[in-house]
PDB file of N, CA and C in Angstrom:
ATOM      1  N   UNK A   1     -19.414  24.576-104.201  1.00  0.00           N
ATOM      2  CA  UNK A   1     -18.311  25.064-103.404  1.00  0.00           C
ATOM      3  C   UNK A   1     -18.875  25.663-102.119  1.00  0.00           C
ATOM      4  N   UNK A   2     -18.448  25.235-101.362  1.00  0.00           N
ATOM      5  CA  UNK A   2     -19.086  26.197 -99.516  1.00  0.00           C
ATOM      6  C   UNK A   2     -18.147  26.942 -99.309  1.00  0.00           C
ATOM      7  N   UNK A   3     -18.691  28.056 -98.670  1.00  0.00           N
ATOM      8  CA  UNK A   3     -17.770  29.224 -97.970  1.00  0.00           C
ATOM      9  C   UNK A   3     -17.981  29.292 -96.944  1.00  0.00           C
ATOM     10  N   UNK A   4     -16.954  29.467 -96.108  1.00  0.00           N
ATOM     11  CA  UNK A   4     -16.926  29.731 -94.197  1.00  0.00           C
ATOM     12  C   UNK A   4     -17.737  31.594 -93.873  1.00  0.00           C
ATOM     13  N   UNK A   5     -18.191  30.739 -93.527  1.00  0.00           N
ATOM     14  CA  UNK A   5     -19.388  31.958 -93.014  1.00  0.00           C
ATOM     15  C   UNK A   5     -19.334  32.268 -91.401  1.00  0.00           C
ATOM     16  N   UNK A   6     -17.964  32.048 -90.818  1.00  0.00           N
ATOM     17  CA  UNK A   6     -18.141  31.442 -89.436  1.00  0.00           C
ATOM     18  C   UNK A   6     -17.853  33.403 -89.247  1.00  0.00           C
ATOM     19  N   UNK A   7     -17.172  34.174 -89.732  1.00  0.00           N
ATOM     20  CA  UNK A   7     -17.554  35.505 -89.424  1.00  0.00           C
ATOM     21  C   UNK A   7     -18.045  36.427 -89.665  1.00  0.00           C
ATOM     22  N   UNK A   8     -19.054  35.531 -90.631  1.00  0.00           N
ATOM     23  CA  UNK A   8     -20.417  36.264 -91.163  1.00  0.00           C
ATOM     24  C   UNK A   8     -21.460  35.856 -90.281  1.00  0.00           C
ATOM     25  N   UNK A   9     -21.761  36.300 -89.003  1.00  0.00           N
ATOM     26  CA  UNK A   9     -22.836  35.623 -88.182  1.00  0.00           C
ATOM     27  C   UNK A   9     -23.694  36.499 -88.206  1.00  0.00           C
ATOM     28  N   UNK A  10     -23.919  37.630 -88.441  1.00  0.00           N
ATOM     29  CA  UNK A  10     -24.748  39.195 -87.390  1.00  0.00           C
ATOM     30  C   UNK A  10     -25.948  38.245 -88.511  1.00  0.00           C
ATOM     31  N   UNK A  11     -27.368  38.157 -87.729  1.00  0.00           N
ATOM     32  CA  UNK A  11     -28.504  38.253 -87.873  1.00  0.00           C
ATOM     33  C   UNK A  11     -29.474  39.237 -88.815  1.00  0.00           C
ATOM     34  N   UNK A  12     -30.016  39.494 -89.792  1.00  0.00           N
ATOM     35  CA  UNK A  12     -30.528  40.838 -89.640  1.00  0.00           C
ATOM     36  C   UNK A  12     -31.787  41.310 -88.446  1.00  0.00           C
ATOM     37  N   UNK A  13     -32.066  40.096 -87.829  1.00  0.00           N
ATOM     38  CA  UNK A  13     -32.981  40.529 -86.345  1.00  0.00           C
ATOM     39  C   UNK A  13     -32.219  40.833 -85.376  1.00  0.00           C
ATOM     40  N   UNK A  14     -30.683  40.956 -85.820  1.00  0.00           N
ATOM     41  CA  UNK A  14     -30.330  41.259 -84.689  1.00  0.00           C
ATOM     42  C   UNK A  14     -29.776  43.113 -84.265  1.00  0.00           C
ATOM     43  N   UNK A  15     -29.817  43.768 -85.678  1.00  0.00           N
ATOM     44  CA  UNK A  15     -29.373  44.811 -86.120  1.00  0.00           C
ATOM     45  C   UNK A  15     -30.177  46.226 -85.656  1.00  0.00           C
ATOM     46  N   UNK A  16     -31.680  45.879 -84.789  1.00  0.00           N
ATOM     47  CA  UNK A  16     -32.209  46.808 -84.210  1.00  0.00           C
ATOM     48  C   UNK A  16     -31.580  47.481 -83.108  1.00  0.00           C
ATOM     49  N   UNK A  17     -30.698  46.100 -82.258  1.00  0.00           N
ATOM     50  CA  UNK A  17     -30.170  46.188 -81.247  1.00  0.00           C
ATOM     51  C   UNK A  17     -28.637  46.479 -81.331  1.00  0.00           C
ATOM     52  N   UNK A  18     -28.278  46.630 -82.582  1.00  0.00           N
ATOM     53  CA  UNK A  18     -26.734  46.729 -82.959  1.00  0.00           C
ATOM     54  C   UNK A  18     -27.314  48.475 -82.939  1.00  0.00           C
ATOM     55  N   UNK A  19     -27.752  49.068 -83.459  1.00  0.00           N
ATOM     56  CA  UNK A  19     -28.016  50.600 -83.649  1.00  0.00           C
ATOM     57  C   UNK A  19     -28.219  50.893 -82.931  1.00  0.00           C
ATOM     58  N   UNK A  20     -29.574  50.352 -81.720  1.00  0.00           N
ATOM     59  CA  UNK A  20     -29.470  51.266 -80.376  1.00  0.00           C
ATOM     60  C   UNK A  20     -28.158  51.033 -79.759  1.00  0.00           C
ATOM     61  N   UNK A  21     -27.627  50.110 -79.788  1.00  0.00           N
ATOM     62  CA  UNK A  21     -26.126  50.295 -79.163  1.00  0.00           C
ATOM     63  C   UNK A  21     -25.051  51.297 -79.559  1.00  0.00           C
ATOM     64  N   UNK A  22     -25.275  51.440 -80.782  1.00  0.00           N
ATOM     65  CA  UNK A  22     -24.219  52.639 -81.547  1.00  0.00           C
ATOM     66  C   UNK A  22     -24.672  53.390 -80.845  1.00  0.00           C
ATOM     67  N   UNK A  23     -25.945  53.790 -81.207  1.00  0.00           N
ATOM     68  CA  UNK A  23     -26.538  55.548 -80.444  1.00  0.00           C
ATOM     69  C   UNK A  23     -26.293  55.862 -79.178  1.00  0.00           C
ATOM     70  N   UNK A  24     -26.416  54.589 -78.542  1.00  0.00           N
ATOM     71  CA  UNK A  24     -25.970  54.774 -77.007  1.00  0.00           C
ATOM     72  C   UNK A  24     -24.629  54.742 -76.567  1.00  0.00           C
ATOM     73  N   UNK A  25     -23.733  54.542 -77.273  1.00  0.00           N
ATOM     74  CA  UNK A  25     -22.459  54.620 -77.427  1.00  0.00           C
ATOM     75  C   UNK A  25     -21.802  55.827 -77.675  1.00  0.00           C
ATOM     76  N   UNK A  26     -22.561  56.040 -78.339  1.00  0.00           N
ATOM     77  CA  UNK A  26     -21.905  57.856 -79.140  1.00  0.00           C
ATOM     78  C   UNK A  26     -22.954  58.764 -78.150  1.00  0.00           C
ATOM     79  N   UNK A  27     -23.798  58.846 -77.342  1.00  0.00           N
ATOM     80  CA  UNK A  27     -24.473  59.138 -76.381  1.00  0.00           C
ATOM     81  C   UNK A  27     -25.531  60.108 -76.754  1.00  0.00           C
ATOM     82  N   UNK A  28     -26.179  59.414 -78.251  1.00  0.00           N
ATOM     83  CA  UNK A  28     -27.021  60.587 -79.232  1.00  0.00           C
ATOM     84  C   UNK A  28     -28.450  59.238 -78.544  1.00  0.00           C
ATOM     85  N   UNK A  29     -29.809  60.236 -78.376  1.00  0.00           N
ATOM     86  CA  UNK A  29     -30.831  59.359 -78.360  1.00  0.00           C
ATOM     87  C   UNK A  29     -30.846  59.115 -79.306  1.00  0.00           C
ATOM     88  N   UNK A  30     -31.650  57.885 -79.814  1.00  0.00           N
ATOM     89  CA  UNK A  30     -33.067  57.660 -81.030  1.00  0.00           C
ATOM     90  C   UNK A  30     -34.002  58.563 -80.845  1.00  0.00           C
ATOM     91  N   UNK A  31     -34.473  58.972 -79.662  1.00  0.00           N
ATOM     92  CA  UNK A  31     -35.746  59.903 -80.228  1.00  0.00           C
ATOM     93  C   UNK A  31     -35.567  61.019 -79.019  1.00  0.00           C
ATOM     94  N   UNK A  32     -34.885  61.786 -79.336  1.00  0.00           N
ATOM     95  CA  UNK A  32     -34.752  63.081 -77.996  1.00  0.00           C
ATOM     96  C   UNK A  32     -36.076  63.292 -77.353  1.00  0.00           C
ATOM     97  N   UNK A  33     -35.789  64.125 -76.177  1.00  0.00           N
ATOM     98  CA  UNK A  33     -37.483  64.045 -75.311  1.00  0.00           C
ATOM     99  C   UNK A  33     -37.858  62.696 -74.993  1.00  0.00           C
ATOM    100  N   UNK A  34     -37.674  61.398 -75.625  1.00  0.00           N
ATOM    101  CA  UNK A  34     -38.701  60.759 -74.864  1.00  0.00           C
ATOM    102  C   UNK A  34     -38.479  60.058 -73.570  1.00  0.00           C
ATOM    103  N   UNK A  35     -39.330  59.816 -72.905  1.00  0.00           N
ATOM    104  CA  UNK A  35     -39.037  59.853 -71.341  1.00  0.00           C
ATOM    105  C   UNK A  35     -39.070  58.357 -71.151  1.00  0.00           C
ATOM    106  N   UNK A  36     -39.479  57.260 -71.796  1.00  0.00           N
ATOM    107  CA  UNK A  36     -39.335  56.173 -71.628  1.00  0.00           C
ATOM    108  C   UNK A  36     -38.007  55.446 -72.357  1.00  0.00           C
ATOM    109  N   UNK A  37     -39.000  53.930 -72.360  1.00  0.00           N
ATOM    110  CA  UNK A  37     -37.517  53.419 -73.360  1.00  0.00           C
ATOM    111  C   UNK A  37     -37.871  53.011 -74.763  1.00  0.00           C
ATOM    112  N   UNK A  38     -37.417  53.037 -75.617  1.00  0.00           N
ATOM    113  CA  UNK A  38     -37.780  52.975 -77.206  1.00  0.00           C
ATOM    114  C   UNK A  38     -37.190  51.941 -77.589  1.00  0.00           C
ATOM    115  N   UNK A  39     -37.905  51.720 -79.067  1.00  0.00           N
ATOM    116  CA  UNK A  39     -37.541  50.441 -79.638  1.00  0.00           C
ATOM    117  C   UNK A  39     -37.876  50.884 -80.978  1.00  0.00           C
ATOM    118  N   UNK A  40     -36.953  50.208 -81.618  1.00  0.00           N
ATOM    119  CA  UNK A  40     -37.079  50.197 -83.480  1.00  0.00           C
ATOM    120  C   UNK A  40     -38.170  49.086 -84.008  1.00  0.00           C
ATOM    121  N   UNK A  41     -38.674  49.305 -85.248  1.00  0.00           N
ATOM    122  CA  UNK A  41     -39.520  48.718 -86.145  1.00  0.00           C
ATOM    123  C   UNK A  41     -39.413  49.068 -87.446  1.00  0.00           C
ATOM    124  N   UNK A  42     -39.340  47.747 -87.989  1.00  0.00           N
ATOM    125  CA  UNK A  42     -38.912  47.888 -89.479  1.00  0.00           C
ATOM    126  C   UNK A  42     -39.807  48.741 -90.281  1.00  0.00           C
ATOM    127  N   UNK A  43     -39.944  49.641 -91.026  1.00  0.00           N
ATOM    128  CA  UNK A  43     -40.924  50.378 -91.498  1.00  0.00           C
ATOM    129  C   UNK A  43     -40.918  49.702 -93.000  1.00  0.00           C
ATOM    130  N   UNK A  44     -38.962  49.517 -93.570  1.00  0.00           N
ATOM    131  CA  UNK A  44     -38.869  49.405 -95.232  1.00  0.00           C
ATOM    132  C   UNK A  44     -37.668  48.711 -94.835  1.00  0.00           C
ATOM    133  N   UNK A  45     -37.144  47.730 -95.783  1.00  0.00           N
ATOM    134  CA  UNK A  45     -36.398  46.854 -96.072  1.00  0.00           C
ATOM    135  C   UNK A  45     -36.342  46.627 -97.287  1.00  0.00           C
ATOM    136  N   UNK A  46     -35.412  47.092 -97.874  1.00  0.00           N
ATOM    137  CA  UNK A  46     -34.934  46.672 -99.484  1.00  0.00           C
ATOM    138  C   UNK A  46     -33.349  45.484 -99.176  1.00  0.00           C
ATOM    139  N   UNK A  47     -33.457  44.653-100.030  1.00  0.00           N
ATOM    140  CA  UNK A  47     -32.135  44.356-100.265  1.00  0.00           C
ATOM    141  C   UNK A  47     -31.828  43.803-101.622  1.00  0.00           C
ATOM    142  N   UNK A  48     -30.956  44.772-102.530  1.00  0.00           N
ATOM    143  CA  UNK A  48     -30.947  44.961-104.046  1.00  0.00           C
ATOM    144  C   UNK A  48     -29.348  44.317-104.447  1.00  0.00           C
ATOM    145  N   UNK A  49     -29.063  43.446-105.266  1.00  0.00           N
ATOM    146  CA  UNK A  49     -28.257  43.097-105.563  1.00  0.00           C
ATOM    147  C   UNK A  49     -27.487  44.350-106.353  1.00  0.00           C
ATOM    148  N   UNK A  50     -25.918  44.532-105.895  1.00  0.00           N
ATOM    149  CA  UNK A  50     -25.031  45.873-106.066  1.00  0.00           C
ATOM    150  C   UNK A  50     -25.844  46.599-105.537  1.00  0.00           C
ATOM    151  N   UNK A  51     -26.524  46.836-104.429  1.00  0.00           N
ATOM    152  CA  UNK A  51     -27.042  48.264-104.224  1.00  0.00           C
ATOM    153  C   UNK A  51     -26.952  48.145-102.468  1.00  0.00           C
ATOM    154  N   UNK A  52     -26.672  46.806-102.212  1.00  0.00           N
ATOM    155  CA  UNK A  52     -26.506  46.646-100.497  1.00  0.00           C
ATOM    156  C   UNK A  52     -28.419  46.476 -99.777  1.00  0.00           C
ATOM    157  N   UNK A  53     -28.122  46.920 -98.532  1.00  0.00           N
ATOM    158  CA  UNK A  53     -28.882  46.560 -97.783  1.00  0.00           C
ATOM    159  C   UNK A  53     -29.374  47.540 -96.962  1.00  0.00           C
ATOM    160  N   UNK A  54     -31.033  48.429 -97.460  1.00  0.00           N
ATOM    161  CA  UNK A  54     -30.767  49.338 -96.784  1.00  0.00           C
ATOM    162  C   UNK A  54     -32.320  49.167 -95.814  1.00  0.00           C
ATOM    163  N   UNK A  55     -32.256  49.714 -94.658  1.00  0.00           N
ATOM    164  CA  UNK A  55     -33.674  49.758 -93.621  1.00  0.00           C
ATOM    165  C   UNK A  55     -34.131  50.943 -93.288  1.00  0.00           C
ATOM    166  N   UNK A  56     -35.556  51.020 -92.742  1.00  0.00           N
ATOM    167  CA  UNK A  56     -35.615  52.388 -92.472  1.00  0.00           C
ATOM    168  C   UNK A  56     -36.515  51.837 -91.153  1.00  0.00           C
ATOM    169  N   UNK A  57     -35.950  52.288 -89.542  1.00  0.00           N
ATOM    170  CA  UNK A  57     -36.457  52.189 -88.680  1.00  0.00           C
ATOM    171  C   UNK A  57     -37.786  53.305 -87.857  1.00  0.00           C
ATOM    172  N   UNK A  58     -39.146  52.620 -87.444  1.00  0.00           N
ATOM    173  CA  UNK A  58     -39.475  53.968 -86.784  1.00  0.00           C
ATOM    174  C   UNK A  58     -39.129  53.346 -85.298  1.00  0.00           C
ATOM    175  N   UNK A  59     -39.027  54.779 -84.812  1.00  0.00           N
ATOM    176  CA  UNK A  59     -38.311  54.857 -83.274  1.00  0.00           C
ATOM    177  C   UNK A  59     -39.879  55.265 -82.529  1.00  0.00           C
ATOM    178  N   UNK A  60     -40.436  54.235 -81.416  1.00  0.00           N
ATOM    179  CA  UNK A  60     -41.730  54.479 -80.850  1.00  0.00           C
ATOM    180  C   UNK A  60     -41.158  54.022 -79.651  1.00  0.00           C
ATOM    181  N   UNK A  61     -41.633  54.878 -78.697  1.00  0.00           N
ATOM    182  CA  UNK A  61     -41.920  54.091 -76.945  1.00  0.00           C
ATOM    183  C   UNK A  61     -42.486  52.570 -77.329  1.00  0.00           C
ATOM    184  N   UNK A  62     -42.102  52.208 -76.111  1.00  0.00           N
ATOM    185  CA  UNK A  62     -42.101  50.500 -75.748  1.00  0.00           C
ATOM    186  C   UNK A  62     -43.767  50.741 -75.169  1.00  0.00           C
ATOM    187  N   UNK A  63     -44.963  50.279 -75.518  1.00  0.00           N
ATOM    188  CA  UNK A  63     -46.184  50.621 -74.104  1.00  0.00           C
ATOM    189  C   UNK A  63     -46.508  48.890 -74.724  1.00  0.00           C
ATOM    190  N   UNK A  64     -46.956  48.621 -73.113  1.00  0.00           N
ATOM    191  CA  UNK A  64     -47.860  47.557 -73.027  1.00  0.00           C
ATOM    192  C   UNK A  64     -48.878  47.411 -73.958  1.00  0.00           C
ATOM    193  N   UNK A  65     -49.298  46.010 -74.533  1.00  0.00           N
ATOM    194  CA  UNK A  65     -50.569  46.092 -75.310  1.00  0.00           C
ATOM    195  C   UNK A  65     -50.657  46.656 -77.012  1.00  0.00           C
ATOM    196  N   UNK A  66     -50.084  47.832 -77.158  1.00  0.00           N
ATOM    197  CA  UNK A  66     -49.655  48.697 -77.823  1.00  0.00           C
ATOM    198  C   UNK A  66     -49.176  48.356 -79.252  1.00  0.00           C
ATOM    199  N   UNK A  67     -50.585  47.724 -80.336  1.00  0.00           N
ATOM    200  CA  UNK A  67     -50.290  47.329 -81.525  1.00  0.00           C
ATOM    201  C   UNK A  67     -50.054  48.297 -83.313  1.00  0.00           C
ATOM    202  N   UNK A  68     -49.867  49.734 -82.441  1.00  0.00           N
ATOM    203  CA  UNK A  68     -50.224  50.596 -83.353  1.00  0.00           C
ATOM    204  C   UNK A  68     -49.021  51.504 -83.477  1.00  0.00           C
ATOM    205  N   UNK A  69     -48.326  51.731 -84.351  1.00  0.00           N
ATOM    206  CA  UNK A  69     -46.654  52.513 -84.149  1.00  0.00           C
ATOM    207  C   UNK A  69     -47.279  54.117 -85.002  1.00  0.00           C
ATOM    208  N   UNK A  70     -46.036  55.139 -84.443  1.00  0.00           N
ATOM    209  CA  UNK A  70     -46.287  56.196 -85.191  1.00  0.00           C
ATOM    210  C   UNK A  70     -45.472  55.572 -86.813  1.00  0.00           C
ATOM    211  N   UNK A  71     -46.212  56.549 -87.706  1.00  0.00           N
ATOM    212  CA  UNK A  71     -45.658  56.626 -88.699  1.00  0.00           C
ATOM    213  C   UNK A  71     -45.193  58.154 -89.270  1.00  0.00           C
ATOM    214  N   UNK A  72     -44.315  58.519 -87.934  1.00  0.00           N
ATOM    215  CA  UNK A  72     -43.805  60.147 -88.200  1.00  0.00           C
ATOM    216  C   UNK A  72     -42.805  59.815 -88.311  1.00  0.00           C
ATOM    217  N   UNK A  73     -42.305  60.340 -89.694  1.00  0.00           N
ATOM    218  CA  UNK A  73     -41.177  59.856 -90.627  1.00  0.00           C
ATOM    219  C   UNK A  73     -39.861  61.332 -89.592  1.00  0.00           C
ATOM    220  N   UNK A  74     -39.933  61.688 -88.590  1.00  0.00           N
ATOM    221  CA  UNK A  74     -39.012  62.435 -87.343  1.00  0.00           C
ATOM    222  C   UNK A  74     -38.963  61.744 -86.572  1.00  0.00           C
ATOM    223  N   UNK A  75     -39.095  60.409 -86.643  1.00  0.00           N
ATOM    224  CA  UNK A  75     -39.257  59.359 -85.674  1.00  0.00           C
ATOM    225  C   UNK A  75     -38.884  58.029 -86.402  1.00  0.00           C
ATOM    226  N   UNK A  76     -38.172  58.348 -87.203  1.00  0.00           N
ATOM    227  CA  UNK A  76     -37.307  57.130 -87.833  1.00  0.00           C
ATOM    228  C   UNK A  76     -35.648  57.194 -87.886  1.00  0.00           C
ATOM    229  N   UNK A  77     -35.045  56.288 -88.273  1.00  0.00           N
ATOM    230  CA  UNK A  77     -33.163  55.954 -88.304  1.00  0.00           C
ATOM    231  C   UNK A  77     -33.103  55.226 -89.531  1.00  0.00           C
ATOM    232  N   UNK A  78     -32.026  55.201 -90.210  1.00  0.00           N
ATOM    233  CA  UNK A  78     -32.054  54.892 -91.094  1.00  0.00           C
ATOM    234  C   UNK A  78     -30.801  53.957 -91.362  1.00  0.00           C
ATOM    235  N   UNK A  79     -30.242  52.722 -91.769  1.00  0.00           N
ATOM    236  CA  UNK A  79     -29.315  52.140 -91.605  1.00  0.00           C
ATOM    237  C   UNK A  79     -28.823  51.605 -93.401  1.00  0.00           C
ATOM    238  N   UNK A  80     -27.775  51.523 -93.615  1.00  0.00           N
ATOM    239  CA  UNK A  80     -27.424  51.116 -95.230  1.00  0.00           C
ATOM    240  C   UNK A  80     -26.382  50.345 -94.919  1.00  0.00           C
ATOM    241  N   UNK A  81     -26.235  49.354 -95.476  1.00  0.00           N
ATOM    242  CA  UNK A  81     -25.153  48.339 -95.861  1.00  0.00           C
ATOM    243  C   UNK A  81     -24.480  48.136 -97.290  1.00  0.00           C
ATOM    244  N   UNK A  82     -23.628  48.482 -97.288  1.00  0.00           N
ATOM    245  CA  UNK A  82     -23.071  48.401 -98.490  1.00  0.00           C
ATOM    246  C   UNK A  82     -22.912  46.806 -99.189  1.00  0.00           C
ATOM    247  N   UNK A  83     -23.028  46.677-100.264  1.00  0.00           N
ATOM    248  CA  UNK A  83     -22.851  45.723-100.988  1.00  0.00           C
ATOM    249  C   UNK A  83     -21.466  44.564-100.692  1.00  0.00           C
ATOM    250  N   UNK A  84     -20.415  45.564-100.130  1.00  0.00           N
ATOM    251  CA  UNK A  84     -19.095  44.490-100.050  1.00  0.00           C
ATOM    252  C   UNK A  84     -19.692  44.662 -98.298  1.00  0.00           C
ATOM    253  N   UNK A  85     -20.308  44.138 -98.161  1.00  0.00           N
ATOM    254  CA  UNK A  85     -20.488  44.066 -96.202  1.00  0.00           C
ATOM    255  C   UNK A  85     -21.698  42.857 -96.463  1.00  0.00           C
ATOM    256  N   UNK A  86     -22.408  42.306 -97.300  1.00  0.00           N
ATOM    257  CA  UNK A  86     -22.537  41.399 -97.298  1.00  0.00           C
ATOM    258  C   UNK A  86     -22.550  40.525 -98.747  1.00  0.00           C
ATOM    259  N   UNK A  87     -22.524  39.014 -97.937  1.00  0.00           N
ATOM    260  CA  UNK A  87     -22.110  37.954 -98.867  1.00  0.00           C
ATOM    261  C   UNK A  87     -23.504  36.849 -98.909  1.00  0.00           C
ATOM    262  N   UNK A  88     -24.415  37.056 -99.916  1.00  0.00           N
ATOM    263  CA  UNK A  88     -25.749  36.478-100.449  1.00  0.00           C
ATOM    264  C   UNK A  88     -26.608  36.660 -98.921  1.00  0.00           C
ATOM    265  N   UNK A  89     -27.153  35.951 -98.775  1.00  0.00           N
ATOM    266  CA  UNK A  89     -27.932  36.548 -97.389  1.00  0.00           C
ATOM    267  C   UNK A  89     -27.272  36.623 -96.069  1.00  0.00           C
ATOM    268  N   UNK A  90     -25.787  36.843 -96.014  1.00  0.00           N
ATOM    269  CA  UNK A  90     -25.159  36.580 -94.601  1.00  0.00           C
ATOM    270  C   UNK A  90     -24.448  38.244 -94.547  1.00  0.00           C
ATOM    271  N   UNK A  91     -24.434  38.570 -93.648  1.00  0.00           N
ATOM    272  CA  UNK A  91     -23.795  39.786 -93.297  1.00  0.00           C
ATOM    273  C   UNK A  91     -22.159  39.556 -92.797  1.00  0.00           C
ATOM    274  N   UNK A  92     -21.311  40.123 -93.552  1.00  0.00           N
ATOM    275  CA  UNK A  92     -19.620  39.907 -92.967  1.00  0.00           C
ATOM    276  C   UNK A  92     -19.419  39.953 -91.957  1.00  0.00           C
ATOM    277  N   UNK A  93     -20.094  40.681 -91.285  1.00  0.00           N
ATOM    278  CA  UNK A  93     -19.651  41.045 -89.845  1.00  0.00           C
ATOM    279  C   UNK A  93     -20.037  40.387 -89.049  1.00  0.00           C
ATOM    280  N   UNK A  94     -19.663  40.132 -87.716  1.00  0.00           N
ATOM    281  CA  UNK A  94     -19.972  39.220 -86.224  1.00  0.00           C
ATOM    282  C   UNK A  94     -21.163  40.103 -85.579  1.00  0.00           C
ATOM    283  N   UNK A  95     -21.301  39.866 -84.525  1.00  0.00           N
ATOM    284  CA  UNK A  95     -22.241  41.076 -83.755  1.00  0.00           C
ATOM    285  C   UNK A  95     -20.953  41.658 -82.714  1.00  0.00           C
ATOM    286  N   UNK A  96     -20.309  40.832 -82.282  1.00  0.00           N
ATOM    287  CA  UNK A  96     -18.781  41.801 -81.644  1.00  0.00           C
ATOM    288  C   UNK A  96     -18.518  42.364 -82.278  1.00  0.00           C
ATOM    289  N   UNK A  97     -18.158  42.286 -83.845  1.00  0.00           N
ATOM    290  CA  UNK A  97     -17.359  43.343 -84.695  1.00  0.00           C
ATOM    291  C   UNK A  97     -18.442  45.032 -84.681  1.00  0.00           C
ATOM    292  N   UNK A  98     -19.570  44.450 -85.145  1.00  0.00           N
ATOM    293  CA  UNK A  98     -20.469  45.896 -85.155  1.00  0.00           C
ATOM    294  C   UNK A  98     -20.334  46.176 -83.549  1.00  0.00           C
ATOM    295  N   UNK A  99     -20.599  45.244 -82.425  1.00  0.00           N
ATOM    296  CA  UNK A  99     -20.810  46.345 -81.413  1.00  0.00           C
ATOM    297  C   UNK A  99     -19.547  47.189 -81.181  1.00  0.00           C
ATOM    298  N   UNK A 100     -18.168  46.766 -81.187  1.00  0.00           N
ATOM    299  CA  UNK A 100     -16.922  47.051 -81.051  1.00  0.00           C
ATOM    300  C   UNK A 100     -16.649  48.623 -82.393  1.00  0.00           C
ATOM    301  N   UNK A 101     -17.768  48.798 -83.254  1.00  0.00           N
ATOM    302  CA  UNK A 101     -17.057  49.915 -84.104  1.00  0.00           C
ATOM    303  C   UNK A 101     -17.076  51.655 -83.748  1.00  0.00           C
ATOM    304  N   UNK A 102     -16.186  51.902 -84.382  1.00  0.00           N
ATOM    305  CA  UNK A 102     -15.949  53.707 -83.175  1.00  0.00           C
ATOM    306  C   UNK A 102     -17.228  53.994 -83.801  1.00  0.00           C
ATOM    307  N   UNK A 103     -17.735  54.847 -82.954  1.00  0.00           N
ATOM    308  CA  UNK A 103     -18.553  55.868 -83.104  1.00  0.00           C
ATOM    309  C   UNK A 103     -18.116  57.414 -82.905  1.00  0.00           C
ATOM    310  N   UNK A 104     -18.273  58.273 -83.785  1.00  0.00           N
ATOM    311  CA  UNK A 104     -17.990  59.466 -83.947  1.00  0.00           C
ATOM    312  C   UNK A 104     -18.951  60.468 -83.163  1.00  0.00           C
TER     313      UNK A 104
END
């Protein structure tokens, strides 16, 4: 049996960039103080059947060259997906739908 997956598109490579968008939306940094521009890296990735989909990002400046990340756990984000938000490896949501959600 196939299922339409046509609004299950969001990526999970694409979800680094779905969060800095929240944060920047709700107008909270990722990493207060820092004077450049930052970027997420997967630190942990579980995805547990009934238990959802959860990540744990560290938040490091962008530097040239630069193959070595902190691992200061005050320098991470943390993201969870619930189990009814996705369907076997596809995520329900579009990437319009996540960028479009309120932020508090």
């Amino acid at each position: 049996m196939s299922q339409d997956h046509s609004n299950a598109n969001l990526s999970i490579l694409k979800l680094p960039a779905i969060v800095t968008g929240l944060f920047e939306r709700a107008r909270r940094p990722l990493l207060p103080g820092l004077k450049g521009a930052s970027e997420l890296f997967v630190r942990y990735l579980r995805r547990k059947p009934g238990r959802g989909l959860a990540v744990i990002y560290n938040v490091d400046e962008v530097k040239r060259g630069r193959r070595k990340y902190s691992n200061d756990l005050y320098r991470s984000v943390s993201l969870t997906l619930d189990e009814q938000a996705l369907e076997g490896a596809y995520i329900r949501f579009s990437e319009t739908q996540a960028q479009q959600a309120s932020v508090a």
